[in-house]
PDB file of N, CA and C in Angstrom:
ATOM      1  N   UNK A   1      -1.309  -4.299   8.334  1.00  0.00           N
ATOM      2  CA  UNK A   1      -0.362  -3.279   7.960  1.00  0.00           C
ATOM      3  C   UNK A   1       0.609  -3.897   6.963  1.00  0.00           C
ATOM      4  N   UNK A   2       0.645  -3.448   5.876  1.00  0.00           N
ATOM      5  CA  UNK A   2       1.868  -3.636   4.806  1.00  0.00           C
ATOM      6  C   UNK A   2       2.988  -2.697   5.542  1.00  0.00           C
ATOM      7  N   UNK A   3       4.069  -3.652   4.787  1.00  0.00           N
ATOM      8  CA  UNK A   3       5.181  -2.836   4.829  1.00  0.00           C
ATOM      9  C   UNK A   3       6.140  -2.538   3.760  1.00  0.00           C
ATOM     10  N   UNK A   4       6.644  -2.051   3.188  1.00  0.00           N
ATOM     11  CA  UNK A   4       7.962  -2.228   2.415  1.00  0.00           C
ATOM     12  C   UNK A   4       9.235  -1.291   2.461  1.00  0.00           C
ATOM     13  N   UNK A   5       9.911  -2.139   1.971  1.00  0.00           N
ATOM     14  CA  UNK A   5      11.405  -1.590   2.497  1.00  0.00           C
ATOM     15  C   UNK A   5      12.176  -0.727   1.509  1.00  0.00           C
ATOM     16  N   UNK A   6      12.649   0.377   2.019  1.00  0.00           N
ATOM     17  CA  UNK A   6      13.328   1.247   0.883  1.00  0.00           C
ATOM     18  C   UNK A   6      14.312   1.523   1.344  1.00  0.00           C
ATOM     19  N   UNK A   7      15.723   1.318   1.235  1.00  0.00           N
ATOM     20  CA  UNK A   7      17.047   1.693   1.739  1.00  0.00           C
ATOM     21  C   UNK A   7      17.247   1.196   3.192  1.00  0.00           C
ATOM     22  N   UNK A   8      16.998   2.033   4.256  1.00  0.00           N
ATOM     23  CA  UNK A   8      16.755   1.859   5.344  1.00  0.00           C
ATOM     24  C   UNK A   8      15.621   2.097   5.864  1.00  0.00           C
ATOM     25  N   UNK A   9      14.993   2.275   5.419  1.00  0.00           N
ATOM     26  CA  UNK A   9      13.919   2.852   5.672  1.00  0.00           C
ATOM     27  C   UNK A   9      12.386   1.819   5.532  1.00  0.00           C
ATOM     28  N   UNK A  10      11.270   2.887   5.976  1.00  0.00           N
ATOM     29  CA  UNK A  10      10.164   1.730   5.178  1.00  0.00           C
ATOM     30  C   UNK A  10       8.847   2.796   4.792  1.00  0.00           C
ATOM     31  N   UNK A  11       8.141   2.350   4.075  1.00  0.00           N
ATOM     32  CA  UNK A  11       6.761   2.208   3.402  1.00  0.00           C
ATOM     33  C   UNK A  11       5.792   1.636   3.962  1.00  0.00           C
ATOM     34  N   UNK A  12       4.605   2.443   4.410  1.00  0.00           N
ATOM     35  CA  UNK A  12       4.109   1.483   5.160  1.00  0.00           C
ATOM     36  C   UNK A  12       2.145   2.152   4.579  1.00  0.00           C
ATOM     37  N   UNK A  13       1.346   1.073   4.607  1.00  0.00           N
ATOM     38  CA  UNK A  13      -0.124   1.294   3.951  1.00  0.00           C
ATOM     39  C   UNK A  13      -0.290   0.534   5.272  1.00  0.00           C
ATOM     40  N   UNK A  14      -1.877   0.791   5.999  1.00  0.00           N
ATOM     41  CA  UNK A  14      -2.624   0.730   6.815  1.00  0.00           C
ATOM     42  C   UNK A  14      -3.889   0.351   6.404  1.00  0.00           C
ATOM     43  N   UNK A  15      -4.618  -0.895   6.982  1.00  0.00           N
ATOM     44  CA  UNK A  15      -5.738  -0.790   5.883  1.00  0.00           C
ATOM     45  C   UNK A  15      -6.850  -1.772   7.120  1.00  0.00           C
ATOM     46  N   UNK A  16      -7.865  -1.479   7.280  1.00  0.00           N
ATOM     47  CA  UNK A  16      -9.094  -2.186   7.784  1.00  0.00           C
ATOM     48  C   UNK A  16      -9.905  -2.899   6.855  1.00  0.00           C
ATOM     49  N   UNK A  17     -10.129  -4.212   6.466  1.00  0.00           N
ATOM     50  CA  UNK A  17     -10.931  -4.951   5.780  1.00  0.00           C
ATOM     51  C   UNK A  17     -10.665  -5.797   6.384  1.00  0.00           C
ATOM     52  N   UNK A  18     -12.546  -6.490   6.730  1.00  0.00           N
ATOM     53  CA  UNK A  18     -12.343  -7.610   7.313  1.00  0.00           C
ATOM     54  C   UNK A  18     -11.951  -9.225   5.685  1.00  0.00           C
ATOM     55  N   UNK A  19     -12.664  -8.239   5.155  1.00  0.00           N
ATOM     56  CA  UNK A  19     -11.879  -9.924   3.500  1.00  0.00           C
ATOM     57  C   UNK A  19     -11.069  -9.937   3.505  1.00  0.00           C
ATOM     58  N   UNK A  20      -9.898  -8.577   3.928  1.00  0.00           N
ATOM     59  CA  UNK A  20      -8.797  -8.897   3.360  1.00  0.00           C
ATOM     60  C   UNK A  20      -7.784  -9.595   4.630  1.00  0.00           C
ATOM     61  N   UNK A  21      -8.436  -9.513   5.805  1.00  0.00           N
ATOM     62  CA  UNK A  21      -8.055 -10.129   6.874  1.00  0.00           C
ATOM     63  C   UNK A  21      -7.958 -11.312   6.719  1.00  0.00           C
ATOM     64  N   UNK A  22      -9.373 -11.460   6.699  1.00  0.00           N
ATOM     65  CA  UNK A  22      -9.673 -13.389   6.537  1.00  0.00           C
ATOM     66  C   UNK A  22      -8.799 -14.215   5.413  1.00  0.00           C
ATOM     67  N   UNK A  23      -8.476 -13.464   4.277  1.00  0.00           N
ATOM     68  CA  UNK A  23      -7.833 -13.802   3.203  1.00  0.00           C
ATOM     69  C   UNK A  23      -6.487 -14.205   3.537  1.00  0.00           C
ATOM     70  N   UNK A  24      -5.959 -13.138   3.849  1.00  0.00           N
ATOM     71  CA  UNK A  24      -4.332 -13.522   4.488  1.00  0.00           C
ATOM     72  C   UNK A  24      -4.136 -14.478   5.544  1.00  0.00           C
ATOM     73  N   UNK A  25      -5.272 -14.196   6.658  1.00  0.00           N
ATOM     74  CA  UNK A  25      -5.006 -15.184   7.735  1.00  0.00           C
ATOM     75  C   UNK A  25      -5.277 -16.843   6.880  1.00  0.00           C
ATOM     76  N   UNK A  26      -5.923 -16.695   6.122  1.00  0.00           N
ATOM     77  CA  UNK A  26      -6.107 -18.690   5.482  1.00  0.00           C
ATOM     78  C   UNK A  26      -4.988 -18.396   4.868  1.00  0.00           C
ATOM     79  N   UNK A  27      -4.101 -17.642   3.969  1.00  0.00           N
ATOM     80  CA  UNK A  27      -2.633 -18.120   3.711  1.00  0.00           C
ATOM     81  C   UNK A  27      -1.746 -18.083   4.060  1.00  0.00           C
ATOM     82  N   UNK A  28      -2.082 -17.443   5.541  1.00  0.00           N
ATOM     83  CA  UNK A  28      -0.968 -17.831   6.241  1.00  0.00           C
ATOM     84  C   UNK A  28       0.496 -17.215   6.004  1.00  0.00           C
ATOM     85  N   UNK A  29       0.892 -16.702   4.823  1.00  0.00           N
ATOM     86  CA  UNK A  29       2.219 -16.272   4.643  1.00  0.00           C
ATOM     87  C   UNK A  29       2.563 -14.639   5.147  1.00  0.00           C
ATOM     88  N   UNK A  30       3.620 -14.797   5.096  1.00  0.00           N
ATOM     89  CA  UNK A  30       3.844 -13.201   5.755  1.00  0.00           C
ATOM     90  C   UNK A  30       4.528 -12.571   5.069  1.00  0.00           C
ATOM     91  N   UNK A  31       4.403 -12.622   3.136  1.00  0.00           N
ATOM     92  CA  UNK A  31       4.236 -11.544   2.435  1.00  0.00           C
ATOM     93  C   UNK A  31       2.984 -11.648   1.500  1.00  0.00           C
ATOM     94  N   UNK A  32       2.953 -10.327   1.317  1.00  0.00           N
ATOM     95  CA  UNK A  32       1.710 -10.244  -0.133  1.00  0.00           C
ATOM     96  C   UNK A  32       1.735  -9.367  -1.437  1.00  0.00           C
ATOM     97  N   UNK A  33       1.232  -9.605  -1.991  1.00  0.00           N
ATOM     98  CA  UNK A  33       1.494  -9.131  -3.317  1.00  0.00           C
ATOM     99  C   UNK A  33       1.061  -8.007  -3.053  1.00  0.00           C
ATOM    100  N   UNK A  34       1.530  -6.184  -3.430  1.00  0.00           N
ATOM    101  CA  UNK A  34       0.784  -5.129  -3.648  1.00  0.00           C
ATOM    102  C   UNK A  34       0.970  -4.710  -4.634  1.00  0.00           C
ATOM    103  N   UNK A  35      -0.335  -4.006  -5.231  1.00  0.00           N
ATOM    104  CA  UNK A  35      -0.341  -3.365  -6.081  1.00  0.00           C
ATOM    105  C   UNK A  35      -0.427  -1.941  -5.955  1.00  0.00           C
ATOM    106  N   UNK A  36      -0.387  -0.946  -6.286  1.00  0.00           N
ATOM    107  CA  UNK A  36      -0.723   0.786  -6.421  1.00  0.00           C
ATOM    108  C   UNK A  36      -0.738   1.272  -7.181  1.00  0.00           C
ATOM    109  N   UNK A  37      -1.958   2.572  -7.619  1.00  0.00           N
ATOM    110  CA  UNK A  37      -2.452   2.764  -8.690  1.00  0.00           C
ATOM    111  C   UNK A  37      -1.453   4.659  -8.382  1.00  0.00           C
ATOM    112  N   UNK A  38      -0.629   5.395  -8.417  1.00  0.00           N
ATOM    113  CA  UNK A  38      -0.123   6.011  -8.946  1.00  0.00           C
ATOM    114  C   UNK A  38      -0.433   7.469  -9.619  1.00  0.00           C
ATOM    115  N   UNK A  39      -0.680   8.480  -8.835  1.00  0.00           N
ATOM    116  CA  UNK A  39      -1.172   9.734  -9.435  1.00  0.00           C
ATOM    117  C   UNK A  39       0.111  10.526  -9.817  1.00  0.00           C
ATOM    118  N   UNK A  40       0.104  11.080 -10.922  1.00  0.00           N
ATOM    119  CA  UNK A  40       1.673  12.080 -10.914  1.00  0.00           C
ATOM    120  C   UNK A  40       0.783  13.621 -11.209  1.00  0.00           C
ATOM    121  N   UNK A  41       1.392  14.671 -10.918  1.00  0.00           N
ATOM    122  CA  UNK A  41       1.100  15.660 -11.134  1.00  0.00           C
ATOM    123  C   UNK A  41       1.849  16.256 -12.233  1.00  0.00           C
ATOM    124  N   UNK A  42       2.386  16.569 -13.432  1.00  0.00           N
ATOM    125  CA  UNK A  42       3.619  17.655 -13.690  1.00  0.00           C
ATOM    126  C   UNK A  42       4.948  16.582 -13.492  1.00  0.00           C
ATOM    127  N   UNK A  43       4.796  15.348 -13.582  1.00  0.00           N
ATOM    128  CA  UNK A  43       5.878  14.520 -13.274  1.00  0.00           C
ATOM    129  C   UNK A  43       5.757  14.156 -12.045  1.00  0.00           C
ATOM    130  N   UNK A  44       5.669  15.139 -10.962  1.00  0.00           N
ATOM    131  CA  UNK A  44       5.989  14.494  -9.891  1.00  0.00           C
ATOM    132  C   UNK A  44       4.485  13.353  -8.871  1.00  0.00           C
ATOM    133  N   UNK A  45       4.717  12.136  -8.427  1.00  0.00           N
ATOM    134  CA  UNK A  45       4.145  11.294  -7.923  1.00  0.00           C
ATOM    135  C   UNK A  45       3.519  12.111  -6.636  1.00  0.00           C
ATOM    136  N   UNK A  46       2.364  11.815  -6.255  1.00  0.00           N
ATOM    137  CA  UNK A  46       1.232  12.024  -5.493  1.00  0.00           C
ATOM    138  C   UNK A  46       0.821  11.273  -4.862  1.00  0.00           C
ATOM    139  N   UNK A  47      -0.459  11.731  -5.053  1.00  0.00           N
ATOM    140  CA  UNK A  47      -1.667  10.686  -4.387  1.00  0.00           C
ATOM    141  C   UNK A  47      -1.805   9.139  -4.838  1.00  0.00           C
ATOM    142  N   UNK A  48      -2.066   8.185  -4.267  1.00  0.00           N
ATOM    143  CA  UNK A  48      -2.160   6.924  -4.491  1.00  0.00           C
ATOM    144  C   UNK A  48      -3.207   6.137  -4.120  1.00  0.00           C
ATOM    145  N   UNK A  49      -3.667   4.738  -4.704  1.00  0.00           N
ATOM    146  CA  UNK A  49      -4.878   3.991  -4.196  1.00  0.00           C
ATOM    147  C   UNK A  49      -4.016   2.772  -3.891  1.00  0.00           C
ATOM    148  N   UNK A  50      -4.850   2.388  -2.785  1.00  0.00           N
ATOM    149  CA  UNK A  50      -4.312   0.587  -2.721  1.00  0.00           C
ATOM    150  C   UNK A  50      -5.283  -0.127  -4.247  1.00  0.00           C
ATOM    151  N   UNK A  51      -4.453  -0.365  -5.016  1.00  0.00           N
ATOM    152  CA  UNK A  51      -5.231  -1.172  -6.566  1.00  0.00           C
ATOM    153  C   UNK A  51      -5.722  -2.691  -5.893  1.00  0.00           C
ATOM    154  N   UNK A  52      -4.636  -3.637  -5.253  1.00  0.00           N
ATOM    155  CA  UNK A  52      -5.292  -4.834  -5.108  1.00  0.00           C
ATOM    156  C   UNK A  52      -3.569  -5.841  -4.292  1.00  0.00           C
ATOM    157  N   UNK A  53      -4.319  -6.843  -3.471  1.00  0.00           N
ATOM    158  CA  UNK A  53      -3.355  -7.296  -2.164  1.00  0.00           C
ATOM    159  C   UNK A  53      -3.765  -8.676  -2.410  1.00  0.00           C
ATOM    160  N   UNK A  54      -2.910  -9.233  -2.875  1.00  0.00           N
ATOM    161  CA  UNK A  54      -3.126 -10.415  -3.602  1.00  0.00           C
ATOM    162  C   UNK A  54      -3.852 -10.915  -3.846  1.00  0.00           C
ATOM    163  N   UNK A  55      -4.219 -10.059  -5.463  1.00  0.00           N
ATOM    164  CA  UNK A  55      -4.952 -10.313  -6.235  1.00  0.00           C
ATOM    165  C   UNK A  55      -7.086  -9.790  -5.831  1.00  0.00           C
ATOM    166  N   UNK A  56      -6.715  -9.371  -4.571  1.00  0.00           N
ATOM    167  CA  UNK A  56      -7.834  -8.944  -4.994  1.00  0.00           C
ATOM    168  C   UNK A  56      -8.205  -7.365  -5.076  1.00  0.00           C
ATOM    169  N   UNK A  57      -9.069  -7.527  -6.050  1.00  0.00           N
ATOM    170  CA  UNK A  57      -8.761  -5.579  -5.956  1.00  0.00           C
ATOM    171  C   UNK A  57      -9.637  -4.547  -5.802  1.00  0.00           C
ATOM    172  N   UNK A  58      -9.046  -3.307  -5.220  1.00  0.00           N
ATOM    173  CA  UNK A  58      -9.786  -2.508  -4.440  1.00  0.00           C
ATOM    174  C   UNK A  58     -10.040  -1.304  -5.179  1.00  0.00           C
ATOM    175  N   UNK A  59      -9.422  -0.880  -6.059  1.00  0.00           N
ATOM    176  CA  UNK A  59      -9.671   0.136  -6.560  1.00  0.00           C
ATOM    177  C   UNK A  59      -8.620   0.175  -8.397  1.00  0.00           C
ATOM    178  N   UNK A  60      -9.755   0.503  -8.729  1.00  0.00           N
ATOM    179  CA  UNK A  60      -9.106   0.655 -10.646  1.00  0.00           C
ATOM    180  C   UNK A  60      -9.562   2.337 -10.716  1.00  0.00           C
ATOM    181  N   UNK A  61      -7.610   2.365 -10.817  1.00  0.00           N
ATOM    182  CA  UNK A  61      -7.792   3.998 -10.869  1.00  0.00           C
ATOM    183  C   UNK A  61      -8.254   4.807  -9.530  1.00  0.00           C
ATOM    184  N   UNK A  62      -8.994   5.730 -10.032  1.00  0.00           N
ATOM    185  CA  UNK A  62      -9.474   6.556  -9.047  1.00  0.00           C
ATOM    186  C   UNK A  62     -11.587   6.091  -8.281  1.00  0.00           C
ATOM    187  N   UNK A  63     -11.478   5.045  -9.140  1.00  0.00           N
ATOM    188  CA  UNK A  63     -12.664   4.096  -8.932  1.00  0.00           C
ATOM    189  C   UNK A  63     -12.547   3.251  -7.581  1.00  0.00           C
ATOM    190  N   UNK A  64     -13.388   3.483  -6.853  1.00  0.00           N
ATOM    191  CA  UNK A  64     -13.515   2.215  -5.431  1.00  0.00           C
ATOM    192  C   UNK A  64     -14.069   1.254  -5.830  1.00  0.00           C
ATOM    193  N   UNK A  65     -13.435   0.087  -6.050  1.00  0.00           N
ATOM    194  CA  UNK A  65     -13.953  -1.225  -6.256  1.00  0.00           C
ATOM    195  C   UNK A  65     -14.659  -1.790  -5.129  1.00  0.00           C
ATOM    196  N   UNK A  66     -13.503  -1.985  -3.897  1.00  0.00           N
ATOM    197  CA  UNK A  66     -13.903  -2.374  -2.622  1.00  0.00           C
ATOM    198  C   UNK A  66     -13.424  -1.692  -1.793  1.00  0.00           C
ATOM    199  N   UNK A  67     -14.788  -1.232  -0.735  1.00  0.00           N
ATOM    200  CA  UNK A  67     -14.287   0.012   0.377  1.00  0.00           C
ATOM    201  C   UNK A  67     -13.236  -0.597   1.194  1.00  0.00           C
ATOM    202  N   UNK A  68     -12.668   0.081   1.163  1.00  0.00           N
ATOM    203  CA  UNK A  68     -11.279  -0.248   2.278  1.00  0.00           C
ATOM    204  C   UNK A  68     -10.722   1.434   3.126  1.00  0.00           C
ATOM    205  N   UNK A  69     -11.208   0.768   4.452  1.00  0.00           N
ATOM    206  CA  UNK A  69     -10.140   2.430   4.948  1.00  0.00           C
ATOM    207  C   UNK A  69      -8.795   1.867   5.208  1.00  0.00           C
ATOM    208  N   UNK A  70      -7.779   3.200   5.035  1.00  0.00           N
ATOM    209  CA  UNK A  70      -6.139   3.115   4.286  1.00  0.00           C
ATOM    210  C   UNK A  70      -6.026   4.069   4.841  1.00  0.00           C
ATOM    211  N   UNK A  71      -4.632   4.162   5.518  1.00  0.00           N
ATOM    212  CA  UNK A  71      -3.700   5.306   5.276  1.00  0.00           C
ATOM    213  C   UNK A  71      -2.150   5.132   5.403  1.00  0.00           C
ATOM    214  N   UNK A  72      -1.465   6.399   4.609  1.00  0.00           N
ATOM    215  CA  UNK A  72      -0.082   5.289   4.451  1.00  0.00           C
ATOM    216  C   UNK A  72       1.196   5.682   5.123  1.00  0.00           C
ATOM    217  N   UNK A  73       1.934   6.158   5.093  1.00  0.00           N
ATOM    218  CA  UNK A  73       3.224   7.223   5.600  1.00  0.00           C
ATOM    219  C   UNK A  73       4.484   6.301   5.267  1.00  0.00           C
ATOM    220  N   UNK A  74       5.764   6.964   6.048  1.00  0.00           N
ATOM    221  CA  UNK A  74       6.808   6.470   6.026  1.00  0.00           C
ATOM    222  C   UNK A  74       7.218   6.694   7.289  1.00  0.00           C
ATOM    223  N   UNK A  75       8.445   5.297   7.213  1.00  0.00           N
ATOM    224  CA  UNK A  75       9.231   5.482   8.988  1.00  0.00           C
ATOM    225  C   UNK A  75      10.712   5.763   8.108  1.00  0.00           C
ATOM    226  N   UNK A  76      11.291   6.635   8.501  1.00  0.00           N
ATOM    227  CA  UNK A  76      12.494   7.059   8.201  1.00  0.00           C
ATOM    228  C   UNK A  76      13.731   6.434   9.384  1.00  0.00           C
ATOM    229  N   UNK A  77      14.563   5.497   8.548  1.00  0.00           N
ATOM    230  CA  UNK A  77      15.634   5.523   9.729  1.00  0.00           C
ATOM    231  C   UNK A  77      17.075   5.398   8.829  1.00  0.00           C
ATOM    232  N   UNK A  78      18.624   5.254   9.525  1.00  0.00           N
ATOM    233  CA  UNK A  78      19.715   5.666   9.534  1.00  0.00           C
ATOM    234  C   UNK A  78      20.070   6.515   8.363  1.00  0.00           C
ATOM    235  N   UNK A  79      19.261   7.879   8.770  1.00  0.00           N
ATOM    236  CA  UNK A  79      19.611   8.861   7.765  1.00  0.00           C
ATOM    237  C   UNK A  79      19.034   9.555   6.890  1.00  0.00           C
ATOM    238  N   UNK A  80      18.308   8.214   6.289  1.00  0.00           N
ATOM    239  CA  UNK A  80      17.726   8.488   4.844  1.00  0.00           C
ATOM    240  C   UNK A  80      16.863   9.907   4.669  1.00  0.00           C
ATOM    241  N   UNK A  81      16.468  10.092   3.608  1.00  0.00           N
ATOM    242  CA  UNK A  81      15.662  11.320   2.823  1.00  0.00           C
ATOM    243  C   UNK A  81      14.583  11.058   3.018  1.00  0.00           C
ATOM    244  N   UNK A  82      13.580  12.042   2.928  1.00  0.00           N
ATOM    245  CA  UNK A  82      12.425  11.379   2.586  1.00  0.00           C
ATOM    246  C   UNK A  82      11.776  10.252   1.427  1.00  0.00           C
ATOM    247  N   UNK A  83      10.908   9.726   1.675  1.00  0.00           N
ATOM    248  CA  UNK A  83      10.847   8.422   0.613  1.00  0.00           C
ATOM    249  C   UNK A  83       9.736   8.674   0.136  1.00  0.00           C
ATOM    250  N   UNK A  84       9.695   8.303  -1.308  1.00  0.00           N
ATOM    251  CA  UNK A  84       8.692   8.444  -2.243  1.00  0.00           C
ATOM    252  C   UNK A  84       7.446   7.397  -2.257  1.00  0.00           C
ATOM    253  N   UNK A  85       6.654   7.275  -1.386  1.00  0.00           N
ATOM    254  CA  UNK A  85       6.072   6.168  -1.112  1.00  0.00           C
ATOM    255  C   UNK A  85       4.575   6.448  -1.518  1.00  0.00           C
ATOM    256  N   UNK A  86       4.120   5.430  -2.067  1.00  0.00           N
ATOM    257  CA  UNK A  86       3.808   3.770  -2.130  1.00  0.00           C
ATOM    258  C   UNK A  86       5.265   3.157  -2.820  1.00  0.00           C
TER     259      UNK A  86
END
C-alpha cells in the first residue's frame, strides 16, 4: 500500500504484485518513488494509472506495461475536503 500525504489527510494506491513486493522488500526503505499517469477531462483530473514505483513501470499512458491489480481512494481526516488524488 502507498501512501501520500495531503494536508491532513492521505492518498492512498493499493496494489498486488509479487515484483513489486520482492523489489521493495530487497530495499528495504520505507519510501518509494511514484509515478501517475493523469487523465483530465474538460480540465478537470480523473481517472489515473500507477505509471511506475521506483522506477519500474507499469503502465505508459493508458497502455499496461505490467499487470498490476490497484485500487486507490482517500482517508479524509481533521476536516479536510475532499482530495484530488493520485
Amino acid at each position: 500500500m502507498l501512501y501520500r500525504r495531503v494536508g491532513n489527510s492521505y492518498c492512498y494506491t493499493a496494489f498486488e504484485s509479487e515484483q513489486l513486493t520482492t523489489l521493495l522488500k530487497r530495499e528495504g526503505g520505507k519510501q518509494a518513488t511514484v509515478q501517475y499517469n493523469v487523465f483530465s477531462t474538460f480540465g478537470r483530473e480523473g481517472k489515473y494509472t500507477l505509471r511506475s514505483i521506483n522506477g519500474v513501470l507499469l503502465a505508459d499512458g493508458k497502455r499496461t506495461v505490467t499487470q498490476v491489480d490497484q485500487s486507490g481512494g482517500q482517508i479524509l481526516l481533521g476536516g479536510d475536503e475532499a482530495l484530488s488524488c493520485p
